[in-house]
Each structure stands twice: as C-alpha cells, then as structure tokens.
C-alpha atoms as a PDB file:
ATOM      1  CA  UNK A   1     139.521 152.574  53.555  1.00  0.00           C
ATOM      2  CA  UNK A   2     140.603 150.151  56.328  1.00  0.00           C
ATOM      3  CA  UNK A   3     139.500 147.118  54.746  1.00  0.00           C
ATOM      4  CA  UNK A   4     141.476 148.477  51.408  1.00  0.00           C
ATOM      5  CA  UNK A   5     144.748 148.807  53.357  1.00  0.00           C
ATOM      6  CA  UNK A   6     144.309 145.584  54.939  1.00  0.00           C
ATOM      7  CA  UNK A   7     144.011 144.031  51.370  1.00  0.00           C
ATOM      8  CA  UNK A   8     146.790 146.051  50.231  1.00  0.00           C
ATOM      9  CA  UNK A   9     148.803 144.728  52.798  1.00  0.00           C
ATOM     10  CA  UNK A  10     147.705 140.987  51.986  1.00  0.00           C
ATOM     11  CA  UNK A  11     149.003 142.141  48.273  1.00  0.00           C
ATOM     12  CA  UNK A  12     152.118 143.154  49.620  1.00  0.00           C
ATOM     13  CA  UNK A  13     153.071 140.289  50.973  1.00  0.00           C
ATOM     14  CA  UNK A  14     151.697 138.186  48.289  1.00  0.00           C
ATOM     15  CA  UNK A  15     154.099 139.942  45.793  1.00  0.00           C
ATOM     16  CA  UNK A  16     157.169 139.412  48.452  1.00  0.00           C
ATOM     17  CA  UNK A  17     155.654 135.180  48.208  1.00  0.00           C
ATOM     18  CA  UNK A  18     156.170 135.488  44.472  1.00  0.00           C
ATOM     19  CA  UNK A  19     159.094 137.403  44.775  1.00  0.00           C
ATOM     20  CA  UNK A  20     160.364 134.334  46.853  1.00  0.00           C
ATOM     21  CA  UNK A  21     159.249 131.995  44.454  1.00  0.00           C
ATOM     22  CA  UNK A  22     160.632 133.829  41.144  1.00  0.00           C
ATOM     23  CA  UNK A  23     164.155 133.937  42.850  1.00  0.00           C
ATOM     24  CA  UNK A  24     164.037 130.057  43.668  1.00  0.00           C
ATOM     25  CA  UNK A  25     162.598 129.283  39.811  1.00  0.00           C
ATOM     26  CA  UNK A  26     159.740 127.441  41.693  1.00  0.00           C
ATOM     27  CA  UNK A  27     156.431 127.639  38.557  1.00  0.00           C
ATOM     28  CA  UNK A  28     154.284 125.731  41.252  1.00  0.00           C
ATOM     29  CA  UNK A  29     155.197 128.412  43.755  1.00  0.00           C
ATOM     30  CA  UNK A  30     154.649 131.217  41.200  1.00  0.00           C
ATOM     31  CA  UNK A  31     151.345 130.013  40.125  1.00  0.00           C
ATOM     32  CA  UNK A  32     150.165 129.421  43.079  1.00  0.00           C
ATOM     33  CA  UNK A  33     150.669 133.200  44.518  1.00  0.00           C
ATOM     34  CA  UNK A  34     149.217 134.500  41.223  1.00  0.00           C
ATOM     35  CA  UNK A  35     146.063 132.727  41.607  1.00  0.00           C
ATOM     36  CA  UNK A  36     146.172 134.211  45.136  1.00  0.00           C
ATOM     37  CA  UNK A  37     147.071 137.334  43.765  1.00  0.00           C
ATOM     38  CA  UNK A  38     143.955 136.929  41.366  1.00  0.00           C
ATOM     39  CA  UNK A  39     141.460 136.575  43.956  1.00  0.00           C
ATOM     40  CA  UNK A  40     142.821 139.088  45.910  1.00  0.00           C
ATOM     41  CA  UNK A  41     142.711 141.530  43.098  1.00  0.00           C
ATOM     42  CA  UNK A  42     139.129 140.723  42.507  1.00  0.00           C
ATOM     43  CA  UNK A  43     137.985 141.897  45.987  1.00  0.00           C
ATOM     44  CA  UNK A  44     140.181 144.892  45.701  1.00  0.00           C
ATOM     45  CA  UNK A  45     138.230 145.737  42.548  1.00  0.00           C
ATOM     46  CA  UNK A  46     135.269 145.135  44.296  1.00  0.00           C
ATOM     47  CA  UNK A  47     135.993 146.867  47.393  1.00  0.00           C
ATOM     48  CA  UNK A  48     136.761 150.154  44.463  1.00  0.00           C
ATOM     49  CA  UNK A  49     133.655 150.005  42.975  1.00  0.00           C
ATOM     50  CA  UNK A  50     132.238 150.501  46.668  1.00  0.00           C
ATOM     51  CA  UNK A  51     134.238 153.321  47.143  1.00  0.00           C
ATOM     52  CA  UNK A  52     133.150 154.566  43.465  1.00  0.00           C
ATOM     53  CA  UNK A  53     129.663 154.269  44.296  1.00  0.00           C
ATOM     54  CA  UNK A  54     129.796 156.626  48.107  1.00  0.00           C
ATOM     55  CA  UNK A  55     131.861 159.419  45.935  1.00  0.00           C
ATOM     56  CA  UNK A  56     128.993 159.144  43.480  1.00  0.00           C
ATOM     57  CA  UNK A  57     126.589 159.504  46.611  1.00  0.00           C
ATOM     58  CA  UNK A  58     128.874 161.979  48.314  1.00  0.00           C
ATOM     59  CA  UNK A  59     128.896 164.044  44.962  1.00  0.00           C
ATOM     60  CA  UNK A  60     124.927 164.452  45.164  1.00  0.00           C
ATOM     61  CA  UNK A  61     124.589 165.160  48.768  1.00  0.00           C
ATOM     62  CA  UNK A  62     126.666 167.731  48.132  1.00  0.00           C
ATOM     63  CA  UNK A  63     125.540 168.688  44.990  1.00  0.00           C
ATOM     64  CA  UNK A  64     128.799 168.885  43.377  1.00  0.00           C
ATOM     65  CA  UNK A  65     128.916 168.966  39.534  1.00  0.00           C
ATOM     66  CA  UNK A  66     131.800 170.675  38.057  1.00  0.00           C
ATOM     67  CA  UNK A  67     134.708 168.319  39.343  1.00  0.00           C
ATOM     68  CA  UNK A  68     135.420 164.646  40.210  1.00  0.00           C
ATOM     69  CA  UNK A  69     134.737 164.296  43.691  1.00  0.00           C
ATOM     70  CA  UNK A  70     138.157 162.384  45.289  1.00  0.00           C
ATOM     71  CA  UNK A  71     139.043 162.281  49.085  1.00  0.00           C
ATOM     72  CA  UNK A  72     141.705 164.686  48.399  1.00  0.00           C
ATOM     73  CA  UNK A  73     138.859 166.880  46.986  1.00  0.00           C
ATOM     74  CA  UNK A  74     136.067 166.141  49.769  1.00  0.00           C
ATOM     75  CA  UNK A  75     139.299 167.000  52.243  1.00  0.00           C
ATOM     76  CA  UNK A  76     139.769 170.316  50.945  1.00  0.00           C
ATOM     77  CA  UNK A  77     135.931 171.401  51.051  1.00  0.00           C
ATOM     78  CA  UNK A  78     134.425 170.789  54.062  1.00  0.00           C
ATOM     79  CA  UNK A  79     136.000 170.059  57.548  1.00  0.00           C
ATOM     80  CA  UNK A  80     135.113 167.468  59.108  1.00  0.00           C
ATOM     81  CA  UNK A  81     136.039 165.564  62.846  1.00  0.00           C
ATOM     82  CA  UNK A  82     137.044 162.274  60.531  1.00  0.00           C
ATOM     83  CA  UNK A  83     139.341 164.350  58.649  1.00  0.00           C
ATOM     84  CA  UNK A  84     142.669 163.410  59.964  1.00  0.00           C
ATOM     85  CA  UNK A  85     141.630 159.748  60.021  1.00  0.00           C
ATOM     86  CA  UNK A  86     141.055 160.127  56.195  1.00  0.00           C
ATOM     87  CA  UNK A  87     143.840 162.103  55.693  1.00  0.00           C
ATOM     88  CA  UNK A  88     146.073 159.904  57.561  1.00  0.00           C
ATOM     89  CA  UNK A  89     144.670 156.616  55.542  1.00  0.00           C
ATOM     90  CA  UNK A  90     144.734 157.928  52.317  1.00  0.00           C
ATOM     91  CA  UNK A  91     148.448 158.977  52.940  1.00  0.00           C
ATOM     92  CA  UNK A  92     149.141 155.202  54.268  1.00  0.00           C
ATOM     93  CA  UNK A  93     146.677 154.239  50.842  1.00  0.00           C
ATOM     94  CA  UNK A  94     149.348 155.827  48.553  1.00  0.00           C
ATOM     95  CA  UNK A  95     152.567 154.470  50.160  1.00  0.00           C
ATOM     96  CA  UNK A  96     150.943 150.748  50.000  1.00  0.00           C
ATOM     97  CA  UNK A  97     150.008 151.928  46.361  1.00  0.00           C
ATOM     98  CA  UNK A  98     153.677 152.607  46.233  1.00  0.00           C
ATOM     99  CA  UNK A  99     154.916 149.586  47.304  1.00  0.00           C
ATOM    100  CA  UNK A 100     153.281 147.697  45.383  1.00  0.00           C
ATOM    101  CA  UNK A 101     154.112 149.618  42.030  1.00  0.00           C
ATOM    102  CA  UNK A 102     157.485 149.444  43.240  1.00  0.00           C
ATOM    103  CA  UNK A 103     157.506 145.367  43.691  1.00  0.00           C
ATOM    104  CA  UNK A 104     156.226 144.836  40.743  1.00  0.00           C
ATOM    105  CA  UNK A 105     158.163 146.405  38.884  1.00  0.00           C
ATOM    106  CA  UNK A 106     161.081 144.540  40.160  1.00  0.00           C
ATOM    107  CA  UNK A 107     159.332 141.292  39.840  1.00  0.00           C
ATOM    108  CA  UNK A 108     158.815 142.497  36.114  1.00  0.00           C
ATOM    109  CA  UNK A 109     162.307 142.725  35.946  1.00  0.00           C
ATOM    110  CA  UNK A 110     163.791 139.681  37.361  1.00  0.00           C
ATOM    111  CA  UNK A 111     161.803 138.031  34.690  1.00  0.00           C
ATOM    112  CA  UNK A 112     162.505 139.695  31.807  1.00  0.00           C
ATOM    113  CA  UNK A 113     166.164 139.290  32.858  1.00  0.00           C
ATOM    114  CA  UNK A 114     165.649 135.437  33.617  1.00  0.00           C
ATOM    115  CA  UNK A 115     163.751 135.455  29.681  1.00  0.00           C
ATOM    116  CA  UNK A 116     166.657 137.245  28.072  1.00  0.00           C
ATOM    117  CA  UNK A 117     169.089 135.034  30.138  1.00  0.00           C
ATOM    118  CA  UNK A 118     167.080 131.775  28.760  1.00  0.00           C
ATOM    119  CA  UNK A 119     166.913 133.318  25.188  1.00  0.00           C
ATOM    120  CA  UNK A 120     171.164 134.418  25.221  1.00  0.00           C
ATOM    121  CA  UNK A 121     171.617 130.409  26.099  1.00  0.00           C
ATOM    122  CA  UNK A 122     169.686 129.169  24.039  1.00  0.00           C
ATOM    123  CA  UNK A 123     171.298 130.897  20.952  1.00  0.00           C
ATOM    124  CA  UNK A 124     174.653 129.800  22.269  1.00  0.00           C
ATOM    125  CA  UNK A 125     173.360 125.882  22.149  1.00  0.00           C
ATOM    126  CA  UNK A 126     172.373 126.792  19.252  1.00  0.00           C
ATOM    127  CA  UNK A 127     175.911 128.152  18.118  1.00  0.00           C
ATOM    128  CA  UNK A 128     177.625 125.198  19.443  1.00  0.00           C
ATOM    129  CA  UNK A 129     175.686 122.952  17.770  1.00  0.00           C
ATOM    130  CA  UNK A 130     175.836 124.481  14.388  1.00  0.00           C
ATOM    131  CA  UNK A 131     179.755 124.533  14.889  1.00  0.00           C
ATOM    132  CA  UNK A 132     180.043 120.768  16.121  1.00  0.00           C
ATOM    133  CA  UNK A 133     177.466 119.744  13.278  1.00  0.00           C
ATOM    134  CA  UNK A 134     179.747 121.290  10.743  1.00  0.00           C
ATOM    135  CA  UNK A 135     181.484 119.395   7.432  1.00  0.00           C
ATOM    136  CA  UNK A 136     184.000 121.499   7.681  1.00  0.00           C
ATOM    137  CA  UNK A 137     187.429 120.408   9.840  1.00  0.00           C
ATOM    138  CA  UNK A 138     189.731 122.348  11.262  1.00  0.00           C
ATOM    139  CA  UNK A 139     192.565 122.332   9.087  1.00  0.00           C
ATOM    140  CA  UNK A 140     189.885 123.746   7.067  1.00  0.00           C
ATOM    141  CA  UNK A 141     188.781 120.446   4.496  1.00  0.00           C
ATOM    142  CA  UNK A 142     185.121 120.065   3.765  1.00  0.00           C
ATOM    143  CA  UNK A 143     183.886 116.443   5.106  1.00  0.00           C
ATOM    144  CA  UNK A 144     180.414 115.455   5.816  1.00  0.00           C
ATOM    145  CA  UNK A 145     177.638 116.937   7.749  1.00  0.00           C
ATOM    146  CA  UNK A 146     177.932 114.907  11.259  1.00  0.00           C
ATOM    147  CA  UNK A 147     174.349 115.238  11.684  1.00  0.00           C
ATOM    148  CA  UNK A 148     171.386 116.042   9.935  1.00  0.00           C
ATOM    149  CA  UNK A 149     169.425 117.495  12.556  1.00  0.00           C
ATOM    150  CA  UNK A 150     169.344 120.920  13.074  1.00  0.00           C
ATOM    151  CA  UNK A 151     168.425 123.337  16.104  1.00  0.00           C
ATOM    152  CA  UNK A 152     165.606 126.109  15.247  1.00  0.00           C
ATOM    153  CA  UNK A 153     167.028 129.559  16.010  1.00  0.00           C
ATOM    154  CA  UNK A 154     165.042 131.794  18.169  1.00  0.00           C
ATOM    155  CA  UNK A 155     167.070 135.091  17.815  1.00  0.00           C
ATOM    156  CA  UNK A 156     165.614 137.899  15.330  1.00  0.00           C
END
C-alpha cells in the first residue's frame, strides 16, 4: 500500500506537470508528461494486480466465499495490530484517489474549453471569409466572386 501511495503521489504531480503544460499550450510538454503518465500507469496496474492476487490469497486463508474480500472488509472481520496502519493508508489511498479524479477532471476541462474555443474561431474565419469573398457590395449590387477559394466549415 506504501509503494501505491508513493506512485499515486508521482501521478499527482505528473497531472499538476501537464496541468502546467496545458495552460502554457506547450504539445511537447503535454506529450511528454503523458508518456510519463503512461508508464506510470502501467506499474500502478501492475502494482493492482499484486494487491488482487494477496486478497485472492487472503480470501482462502480465511476461507471466505460469500463476499469480495476488500481491506475495508478484512478491517471489519478480524483485528489485527496492523490495523490502524491499514486503516490509516487506505484513508490516505482514497484522498490521493481523490485528487487525482479531481485533476483530471479539470485537465478534461481546460481542453474541451481550449477545443470549443479553437472550433468558435475557426467558424468566425470562416464567417469573415465568406463575407469578404462575397459578389455582393454594400450598396447591395451583385459583382463578382473576389475569390474562388472557399474555407470548409467545421460547425454541425
């Protein structure tokens, strides 16, 4: 449970390095802390299917068949000296859980507000364009087409 906090707190401050690097537009910045964020996630995994496997252990030791054996669970059953240790790290476990939920989520937001942003100016490019490209003047006459190209609309 140590080791998972400590990578949880390596995540943390990954996400606060993107975070950084989404509010300064930096890609190269951004990609690198999601590859970092990758192989960090991978060791997390693995570090979960550890913990997977000792419940599963746990579970026959103690013979226990009619419910998913959690911490919370083992907690409740028996007493044990470790027990506030546990206790105590699973709490700190949920709060980092937390936190992270928490970050991303706002990193998801700052980018869909930075692709809406990017999508609202590209329509009004588009806009200006269509109006400058025009044949018609503004006393209201019908001339030629300025241009022939055109811009490709994104909006829906």
């Amino acid at each position: 449970m140590e080791k998972k906090i400590t990578l949880y707190d390596e995540f943390i401050s990954l996400l606060e390095e993107e975070w950084q690097a989404l509010t300064r537009y930096s890609l190269p910045a951004v990609e690198e802390a999601v590859l970092k964020k990758q192989k960090l996630a991978a060791a997390i995994q693995t570090l979960e299917e550890a913990r997977k496997a000792l419940m599963t252990r746990i579970e026959l030791k103690l013979e226990i068949k009619d419910q998913p054996l959690t911490l919370k669970n083992l907690l409740r059953m028996h007493t044990y000296p470790i027990n506030r240790d546990l206790a105590k790290n699973r709490e700190t476990l949920l709060e980092k859980i937390r936190t992270l939920s928490r970050m991303n989520d706002q990193s998801r937001e700052l980018m869909d507000h930075s692709a809406l942003s990017f999508k609202k100016s590209l329509a009004f490019l588009h806009a200006t364009v269509e109006k400058a490209a025009a044949p018609y003047h503004a006393d209201g006459r019908l001339g030629e087409a300025k241009n022939q190209g055109r811009l490709l609309s994104t909006d829906a």
